[in-house]
C-alpha atoms as a PDB file:
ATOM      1  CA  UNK A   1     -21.279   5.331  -6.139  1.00  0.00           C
ATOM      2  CA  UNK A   2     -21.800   3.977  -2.854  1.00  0.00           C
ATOM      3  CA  UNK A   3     -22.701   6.290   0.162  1.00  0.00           C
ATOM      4  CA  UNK A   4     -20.548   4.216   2.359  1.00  0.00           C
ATOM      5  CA  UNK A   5     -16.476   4.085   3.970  1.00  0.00           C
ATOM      6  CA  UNK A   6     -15.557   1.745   5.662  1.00  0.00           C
ATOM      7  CA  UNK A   7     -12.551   2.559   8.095  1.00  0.00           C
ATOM      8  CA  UNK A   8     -10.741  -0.414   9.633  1.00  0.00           C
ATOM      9  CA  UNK A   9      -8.254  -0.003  12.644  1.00  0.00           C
ATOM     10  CA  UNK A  10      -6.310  -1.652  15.446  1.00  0.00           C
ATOM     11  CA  UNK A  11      -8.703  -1.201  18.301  1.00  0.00           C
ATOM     12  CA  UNK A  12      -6.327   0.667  20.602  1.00  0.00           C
ATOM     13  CA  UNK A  13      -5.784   3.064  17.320  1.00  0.00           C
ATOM     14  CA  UNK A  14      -9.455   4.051  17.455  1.00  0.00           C
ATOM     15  CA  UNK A  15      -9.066   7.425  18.924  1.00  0.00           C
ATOM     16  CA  UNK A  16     -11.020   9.393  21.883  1.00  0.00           C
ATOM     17  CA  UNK A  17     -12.988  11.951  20.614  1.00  0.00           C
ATOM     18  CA  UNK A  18     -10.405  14.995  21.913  1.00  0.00           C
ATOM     19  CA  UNK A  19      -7.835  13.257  19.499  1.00  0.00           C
ATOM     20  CA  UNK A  20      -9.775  12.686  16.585  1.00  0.00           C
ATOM     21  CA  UNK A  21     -10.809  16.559  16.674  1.00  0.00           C
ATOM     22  CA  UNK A  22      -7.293  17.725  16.667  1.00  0.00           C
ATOM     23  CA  UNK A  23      -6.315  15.547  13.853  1.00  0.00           C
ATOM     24  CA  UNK A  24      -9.703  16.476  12.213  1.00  0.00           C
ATOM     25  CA  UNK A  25      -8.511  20.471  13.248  1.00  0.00           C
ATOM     26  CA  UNK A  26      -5.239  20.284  11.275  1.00  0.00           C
ATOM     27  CA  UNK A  27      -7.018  19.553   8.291  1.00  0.00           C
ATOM     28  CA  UNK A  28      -8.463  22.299   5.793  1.00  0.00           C
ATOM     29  CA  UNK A  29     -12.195  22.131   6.840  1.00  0.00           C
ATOM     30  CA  UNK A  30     -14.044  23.758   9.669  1.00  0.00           C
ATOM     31  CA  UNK A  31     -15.184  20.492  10.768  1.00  0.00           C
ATOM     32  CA  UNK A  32     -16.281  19.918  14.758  1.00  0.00           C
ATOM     33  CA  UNK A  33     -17.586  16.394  16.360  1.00  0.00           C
ATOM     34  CA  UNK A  34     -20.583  15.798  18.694  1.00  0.00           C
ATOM     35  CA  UNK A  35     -19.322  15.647  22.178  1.00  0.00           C
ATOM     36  CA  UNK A  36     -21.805  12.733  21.470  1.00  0.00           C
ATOM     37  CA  UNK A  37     -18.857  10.407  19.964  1.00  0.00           C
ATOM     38  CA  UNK A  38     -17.782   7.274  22.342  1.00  0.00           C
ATOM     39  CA  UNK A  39     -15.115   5.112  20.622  1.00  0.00           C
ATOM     40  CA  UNK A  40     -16.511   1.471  20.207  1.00  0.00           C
ATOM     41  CA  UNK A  41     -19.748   2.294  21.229  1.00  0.00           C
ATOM     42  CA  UNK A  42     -21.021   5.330  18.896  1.00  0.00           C
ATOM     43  CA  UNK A  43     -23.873   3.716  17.067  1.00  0.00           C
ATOM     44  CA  UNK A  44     -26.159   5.518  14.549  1.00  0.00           C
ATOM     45  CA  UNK A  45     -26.445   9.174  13.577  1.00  0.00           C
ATOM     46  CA  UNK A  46     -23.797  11.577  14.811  1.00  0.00           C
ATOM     47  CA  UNK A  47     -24.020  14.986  14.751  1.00  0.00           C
ATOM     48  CA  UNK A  48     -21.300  17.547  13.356  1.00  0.00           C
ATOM     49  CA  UNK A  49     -20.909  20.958  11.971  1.00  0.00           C
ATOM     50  CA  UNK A  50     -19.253  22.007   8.947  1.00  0.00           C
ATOM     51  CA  UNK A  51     -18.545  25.831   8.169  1.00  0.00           C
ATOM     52  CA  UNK A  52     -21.069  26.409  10.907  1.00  0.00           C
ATOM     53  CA  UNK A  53     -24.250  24.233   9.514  1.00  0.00           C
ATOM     54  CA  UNK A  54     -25.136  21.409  11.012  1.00  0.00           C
ATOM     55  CA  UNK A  55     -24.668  17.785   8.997  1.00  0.00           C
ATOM     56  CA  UNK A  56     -23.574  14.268  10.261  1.00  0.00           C
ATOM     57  CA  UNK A  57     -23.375  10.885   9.195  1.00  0.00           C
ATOM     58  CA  UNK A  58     -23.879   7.343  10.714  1.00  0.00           C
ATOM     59  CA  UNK A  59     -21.444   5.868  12.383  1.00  0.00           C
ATOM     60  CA  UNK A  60     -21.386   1.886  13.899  1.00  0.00           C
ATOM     61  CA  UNK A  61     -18.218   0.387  14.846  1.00  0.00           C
ATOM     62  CA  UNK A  62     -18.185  -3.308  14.382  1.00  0.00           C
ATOM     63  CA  UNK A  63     -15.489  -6.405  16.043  1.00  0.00           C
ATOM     64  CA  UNK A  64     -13.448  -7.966  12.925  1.00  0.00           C
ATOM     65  CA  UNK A  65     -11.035  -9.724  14.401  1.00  0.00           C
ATOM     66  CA  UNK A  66     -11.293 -13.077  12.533  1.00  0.00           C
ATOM     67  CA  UNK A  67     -12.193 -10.945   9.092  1.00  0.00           C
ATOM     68  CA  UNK A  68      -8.496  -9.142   8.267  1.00  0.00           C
ATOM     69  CA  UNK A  69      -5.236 -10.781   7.702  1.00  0.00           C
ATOM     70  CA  UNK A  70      -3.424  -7.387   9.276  1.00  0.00           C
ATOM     71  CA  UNK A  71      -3.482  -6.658  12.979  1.00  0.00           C
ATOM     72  CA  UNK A  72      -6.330  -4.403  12.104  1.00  0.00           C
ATOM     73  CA  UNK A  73      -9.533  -5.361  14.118  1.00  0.00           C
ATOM     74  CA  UNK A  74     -11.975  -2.819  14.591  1.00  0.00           C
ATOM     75  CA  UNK A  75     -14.260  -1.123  11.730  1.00  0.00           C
ATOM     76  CA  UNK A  76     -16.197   1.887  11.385  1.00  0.00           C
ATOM     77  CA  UNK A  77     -18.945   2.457   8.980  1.00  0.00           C
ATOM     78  CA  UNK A  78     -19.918   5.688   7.956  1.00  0.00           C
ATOM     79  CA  UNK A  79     -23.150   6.222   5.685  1.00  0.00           C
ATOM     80  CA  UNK A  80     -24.616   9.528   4.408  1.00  0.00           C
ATOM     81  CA  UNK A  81     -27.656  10.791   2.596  1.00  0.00           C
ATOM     82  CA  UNK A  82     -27.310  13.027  -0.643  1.00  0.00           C
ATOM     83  CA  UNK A  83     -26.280  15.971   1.031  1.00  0.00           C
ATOM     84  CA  UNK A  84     -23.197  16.808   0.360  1.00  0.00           C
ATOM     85  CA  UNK A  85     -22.049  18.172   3.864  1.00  0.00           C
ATOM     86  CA  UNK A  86     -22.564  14.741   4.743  1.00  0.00           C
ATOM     87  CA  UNK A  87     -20.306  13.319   2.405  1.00  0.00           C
ATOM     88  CA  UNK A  88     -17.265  16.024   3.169  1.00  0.00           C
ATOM     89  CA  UNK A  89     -17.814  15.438   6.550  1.00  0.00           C
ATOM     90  CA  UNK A  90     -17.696  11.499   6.783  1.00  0.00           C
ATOM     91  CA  UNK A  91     -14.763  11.797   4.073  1.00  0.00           C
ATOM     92  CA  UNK A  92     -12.998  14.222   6.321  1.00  0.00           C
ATOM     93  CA  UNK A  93     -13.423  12.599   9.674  1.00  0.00           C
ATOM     94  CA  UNK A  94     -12.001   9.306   7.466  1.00  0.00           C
ATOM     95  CA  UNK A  95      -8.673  11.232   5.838  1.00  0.00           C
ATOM     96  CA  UNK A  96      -8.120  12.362   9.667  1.00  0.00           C
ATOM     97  CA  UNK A  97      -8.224   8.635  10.586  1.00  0.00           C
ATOM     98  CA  UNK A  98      -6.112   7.710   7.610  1.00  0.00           C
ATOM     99  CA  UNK A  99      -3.270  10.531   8.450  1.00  0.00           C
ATOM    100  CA  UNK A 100      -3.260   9.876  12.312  1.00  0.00           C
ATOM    101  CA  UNK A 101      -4.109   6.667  13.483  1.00  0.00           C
ATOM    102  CA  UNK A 102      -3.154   4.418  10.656  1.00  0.00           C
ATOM    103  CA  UNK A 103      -6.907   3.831   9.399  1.00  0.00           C
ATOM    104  CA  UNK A 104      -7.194   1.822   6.282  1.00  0.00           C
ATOM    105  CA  UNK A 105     -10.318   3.421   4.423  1.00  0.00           C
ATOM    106  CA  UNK A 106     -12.220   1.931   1.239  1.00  0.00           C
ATOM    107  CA  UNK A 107     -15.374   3.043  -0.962  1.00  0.00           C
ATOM    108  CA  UNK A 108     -16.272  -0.151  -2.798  1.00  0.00           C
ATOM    109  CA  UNK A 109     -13.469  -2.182  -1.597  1.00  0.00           C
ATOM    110  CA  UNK A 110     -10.976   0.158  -2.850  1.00  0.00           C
ATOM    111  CA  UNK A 111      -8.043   1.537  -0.907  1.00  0.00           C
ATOM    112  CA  UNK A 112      -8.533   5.484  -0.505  1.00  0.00           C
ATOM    113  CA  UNK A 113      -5.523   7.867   0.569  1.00  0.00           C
ATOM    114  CA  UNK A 114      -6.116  10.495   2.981  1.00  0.00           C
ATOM    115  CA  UNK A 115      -5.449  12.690   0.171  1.00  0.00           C
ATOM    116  CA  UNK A 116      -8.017  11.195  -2.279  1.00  0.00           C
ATOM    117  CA  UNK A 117     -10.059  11.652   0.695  1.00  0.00           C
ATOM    118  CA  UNK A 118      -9.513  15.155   0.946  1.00  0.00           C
ATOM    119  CA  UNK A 119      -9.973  16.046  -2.596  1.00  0.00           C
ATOM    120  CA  UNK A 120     -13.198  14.578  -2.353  1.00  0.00           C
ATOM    121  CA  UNK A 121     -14.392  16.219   0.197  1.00  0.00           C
ATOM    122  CA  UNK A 122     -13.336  19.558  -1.228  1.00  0.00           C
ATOM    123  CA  UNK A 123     -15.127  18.095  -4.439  1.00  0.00           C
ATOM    124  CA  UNK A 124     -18.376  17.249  -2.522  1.00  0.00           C
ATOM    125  CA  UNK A 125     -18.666  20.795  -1.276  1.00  0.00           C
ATOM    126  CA  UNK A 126     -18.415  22.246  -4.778  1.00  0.00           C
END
């Protein structure tokens, strides 16, 4: 399986870091961004901490606004190593985007829930 989501949004969707922590807080991981995260502009490794360790993922945001049918125009990439943290973390910070700014994730081209998101991240931690 691919270490890669892709996350594709209206740009004025993609959320300011205070935002995307609370949405990231009312889900069921101790999960906390780098004060390091600048919407649109983040590019390359980016720090967080999960249950008190410290993980990341990358993160680029990329201008497709000729690519998508939908009104959808911005994406973000998120990448990982094999540590797991890594992978709960960039699946989190995606089911937050999914739930509260109308995010359409996929992992291989397919469609993932915030849910399915959440489950595996719980799995990835296991």
């Amino acid at each position: 399986m691919a270490r890669l989501l892709t996350a594709y949004l209206t740009r004025s969707d993609v959320p300011m870091r205070a935002a995307l922590q609370q949405a990231i807080d009312r889900l069921p991981f101790a999960l906390t961004l780098d004060e390091s995260y600048v919407p649109l502009r983040s590019s390359g490794y980016l720090p967080c901490t999960l249950d008190g360790e410290d993980t990341g993922f990358d993160l680029r945001f990329a201008d497709i606004s000729e690519m998508r049918e939908d009104a959808r125009d911005a994406m973000m990439t998120f990448k990982w190593t094999g540590d797991p943290r890594e992978e709960a973390a960039a699946l989190a910070v995606c089911a937050a985007l999914a739930k509260d700014f109308g995010a359409v994730v996929e992992r291989d081209g397919a469609p993932l829930s915030s849910d399915d998101m959440l489950a595996q991240a719980k799995g990835a931690l296991v």
